[in-house]
C-alpha atoms as a PDB file:
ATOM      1  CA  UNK A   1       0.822 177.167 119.152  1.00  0.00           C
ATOM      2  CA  UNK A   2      -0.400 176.345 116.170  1.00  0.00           C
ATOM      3  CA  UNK A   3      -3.730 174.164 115.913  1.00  0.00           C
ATOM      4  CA  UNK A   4      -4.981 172.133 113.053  1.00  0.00           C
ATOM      5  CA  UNK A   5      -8.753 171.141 112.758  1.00  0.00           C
ATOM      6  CA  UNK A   6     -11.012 168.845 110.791  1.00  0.00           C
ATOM      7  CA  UNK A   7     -14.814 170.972 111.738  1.00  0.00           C
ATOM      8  CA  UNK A   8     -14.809 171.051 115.302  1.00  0.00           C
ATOM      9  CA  UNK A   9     -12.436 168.409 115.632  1.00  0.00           C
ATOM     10  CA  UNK A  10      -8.605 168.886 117.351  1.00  0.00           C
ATOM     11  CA  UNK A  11      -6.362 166.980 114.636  1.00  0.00           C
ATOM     12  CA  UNK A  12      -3.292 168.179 115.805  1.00  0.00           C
ATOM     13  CA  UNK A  13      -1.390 171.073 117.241  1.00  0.00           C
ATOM     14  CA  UNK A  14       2.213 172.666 116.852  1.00  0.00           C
ATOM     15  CA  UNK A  15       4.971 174.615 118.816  1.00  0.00           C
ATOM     16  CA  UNK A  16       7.680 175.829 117.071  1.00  0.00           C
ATOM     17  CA  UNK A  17      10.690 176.813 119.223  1.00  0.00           C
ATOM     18  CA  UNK A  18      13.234 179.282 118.014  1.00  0.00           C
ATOM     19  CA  UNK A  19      16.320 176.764 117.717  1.00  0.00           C
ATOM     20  CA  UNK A  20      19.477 177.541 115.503  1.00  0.00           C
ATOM     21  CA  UNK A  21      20.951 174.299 114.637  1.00  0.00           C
ATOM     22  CA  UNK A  22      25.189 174.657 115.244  1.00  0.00           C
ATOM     23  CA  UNK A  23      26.394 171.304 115.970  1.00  0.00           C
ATOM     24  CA  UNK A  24      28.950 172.336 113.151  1.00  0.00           C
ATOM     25  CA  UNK A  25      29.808 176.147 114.443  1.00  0.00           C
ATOM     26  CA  UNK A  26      33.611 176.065 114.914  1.00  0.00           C
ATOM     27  CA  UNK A  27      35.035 179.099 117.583  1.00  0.00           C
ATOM     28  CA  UNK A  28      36.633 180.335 114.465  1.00  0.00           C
ATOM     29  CA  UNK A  29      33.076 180.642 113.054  1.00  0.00           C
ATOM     30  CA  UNK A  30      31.215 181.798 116.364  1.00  0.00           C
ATOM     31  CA  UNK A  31      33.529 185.111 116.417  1.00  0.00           C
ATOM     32  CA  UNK A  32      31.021 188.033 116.594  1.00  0.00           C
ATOM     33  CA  UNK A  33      28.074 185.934 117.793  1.00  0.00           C
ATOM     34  CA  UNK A  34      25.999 186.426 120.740  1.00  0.00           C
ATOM     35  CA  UNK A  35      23.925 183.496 121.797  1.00  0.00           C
ATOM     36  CA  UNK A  36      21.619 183.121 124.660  1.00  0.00           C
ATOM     37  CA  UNK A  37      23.079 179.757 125.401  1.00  0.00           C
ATOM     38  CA  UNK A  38      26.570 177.846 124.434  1.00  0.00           C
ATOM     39  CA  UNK A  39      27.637 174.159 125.090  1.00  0.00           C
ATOM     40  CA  UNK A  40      31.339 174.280 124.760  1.00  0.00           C
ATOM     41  CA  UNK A  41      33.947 171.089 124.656  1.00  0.00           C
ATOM     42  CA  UNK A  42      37.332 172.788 125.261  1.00  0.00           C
ATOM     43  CA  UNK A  43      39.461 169.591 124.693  1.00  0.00           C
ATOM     44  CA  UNK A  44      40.883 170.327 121.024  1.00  0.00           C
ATOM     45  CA  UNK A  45      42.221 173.882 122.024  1.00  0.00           C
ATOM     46  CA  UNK A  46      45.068 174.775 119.671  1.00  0.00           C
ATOM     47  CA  UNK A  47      45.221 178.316 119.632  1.00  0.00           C
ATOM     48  CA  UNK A  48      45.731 181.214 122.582  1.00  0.00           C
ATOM     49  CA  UNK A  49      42.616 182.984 122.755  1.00  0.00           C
ATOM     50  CA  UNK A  50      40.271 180.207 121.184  1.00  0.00           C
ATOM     51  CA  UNK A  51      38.969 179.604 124.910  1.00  0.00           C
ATOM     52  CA  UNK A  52      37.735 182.660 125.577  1.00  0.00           C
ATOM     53  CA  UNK A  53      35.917 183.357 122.155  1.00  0.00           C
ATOM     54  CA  UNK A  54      33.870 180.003 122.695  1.00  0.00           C
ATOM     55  CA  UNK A  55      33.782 180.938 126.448  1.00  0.00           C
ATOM     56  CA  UNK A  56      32.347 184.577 125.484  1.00  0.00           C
ATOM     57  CA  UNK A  57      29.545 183.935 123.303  1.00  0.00           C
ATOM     58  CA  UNK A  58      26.691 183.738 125.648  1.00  0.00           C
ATOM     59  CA  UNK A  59      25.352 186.519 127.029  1.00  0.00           C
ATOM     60  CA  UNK A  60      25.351 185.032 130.299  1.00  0.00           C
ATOM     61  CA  UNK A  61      27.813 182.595 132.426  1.00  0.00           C
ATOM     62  CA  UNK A  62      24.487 181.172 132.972  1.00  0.00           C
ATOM     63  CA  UNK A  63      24.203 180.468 129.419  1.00  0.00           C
ATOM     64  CA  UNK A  64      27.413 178.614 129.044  1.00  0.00           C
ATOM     65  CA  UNK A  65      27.487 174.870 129.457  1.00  0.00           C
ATOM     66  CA  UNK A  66      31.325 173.254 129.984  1.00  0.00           C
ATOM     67  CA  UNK A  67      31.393 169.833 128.404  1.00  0.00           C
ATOM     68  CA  UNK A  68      34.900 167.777 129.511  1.00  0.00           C
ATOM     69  CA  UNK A  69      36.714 166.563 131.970  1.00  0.00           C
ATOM     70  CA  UNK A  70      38.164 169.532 134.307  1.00  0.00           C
ATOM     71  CA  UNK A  71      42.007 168.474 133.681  1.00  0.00           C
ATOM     72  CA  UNK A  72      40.339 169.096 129.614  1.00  0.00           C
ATOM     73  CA  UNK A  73      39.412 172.340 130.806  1.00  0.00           C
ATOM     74  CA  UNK A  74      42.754 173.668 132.548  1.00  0.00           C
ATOM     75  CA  UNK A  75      44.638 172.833 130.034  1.00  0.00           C
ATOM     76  CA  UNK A  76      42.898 174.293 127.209  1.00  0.00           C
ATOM     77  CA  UNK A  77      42.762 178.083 128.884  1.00  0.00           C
ATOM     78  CA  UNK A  78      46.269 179.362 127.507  1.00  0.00           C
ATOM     79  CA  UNK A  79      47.625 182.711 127.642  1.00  0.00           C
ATOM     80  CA  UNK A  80      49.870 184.346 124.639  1.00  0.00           C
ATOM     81  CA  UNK A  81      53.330 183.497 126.018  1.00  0.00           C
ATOM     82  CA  UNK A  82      54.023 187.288 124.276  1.00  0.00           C
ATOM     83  CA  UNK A  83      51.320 188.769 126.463  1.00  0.00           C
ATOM     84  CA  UNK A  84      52.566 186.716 129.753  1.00  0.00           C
ATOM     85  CA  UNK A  85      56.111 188.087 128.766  1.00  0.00           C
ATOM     86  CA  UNK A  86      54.927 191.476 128.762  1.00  0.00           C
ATOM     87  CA  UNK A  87      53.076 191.384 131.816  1.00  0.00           C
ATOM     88  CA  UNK A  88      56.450 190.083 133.601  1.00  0.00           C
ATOM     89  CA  UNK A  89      57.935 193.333 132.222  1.00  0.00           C
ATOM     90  CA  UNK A  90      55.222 195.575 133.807  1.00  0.00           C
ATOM     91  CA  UNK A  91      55.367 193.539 137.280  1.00  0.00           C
ATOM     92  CA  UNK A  92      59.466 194.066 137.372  1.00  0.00           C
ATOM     93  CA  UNK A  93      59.307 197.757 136.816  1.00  0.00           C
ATOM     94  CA  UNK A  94      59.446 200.480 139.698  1.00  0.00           C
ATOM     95  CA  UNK A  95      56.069 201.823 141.002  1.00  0.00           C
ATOM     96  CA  UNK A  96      55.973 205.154 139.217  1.00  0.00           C
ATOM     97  CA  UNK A  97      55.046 208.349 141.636  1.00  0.00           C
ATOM     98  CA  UNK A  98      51.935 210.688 141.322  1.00  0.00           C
ATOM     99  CA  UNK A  99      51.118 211.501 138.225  1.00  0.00           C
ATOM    100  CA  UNK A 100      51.710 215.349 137.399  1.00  0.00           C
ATOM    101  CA  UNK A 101      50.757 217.438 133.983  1.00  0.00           C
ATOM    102  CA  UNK A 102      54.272 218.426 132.253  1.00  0.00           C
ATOM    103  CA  UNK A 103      55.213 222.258 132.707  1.00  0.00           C
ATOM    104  CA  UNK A 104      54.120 224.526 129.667  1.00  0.00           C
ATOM    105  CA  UNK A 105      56.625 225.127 127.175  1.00  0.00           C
ATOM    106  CA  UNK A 106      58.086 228.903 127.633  1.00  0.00           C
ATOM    107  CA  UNK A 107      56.324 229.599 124.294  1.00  0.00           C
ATOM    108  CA  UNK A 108      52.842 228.127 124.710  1.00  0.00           C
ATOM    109  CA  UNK A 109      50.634 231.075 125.403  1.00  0.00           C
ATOM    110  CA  UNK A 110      48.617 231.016 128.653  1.00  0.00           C
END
């Protein structure tokens, strides 16, 4: 802290805290920031993926604070409908067997 005096006399003193003012940081904007703490309001969602960036910023799930109601909340976590399409694909094929290293060619040398 910082201390101000007049002689001997205490006028005033000073903490500074390291704050970063964002009350105008969109999730657009936050992409490649790490912050020890987040307050996120998920209710104007409009793109896949823009949960998750604003979700992933802190460093810690202790560090993120959900503002909204949790209806708010459900529906703005939405998946790609691409990537849910693909992983329908995956779940519908076969198991596949033990994985084995292909045979050398006849003229690979040893």
């Amino acid at each position: 802290p910082f201390e101000a005096r007049c002689g001997a006399r205490l006028v005033g003193t000073r903490s500074q805290i390291p704050l970063e003012l964002a009350w105008g940081v969109s999730v657009h904007k936050s992409q490649g920031m790490t912050l020890d703490a987040v307050e996120v309001c998920l209710e104007n969602v409009f793109e896949h993926g823009q949960a998750y960036v604003a979700l992933s910023r802190a460093r810690t799930l202790e560090g993120v604070f959900l503002l909204g109601s949790s209806d708010s909340l459900r529906r703005s976590i939405m998946a790609n409908p691409r990537c849910l399409a693909f992983h329908q694909r995956l779940r519908a094929l076969p198991p596949a067997g033990p994985a084995r290293a292909p045979a050398p060619a006849p003229s690979d040398p040893p």
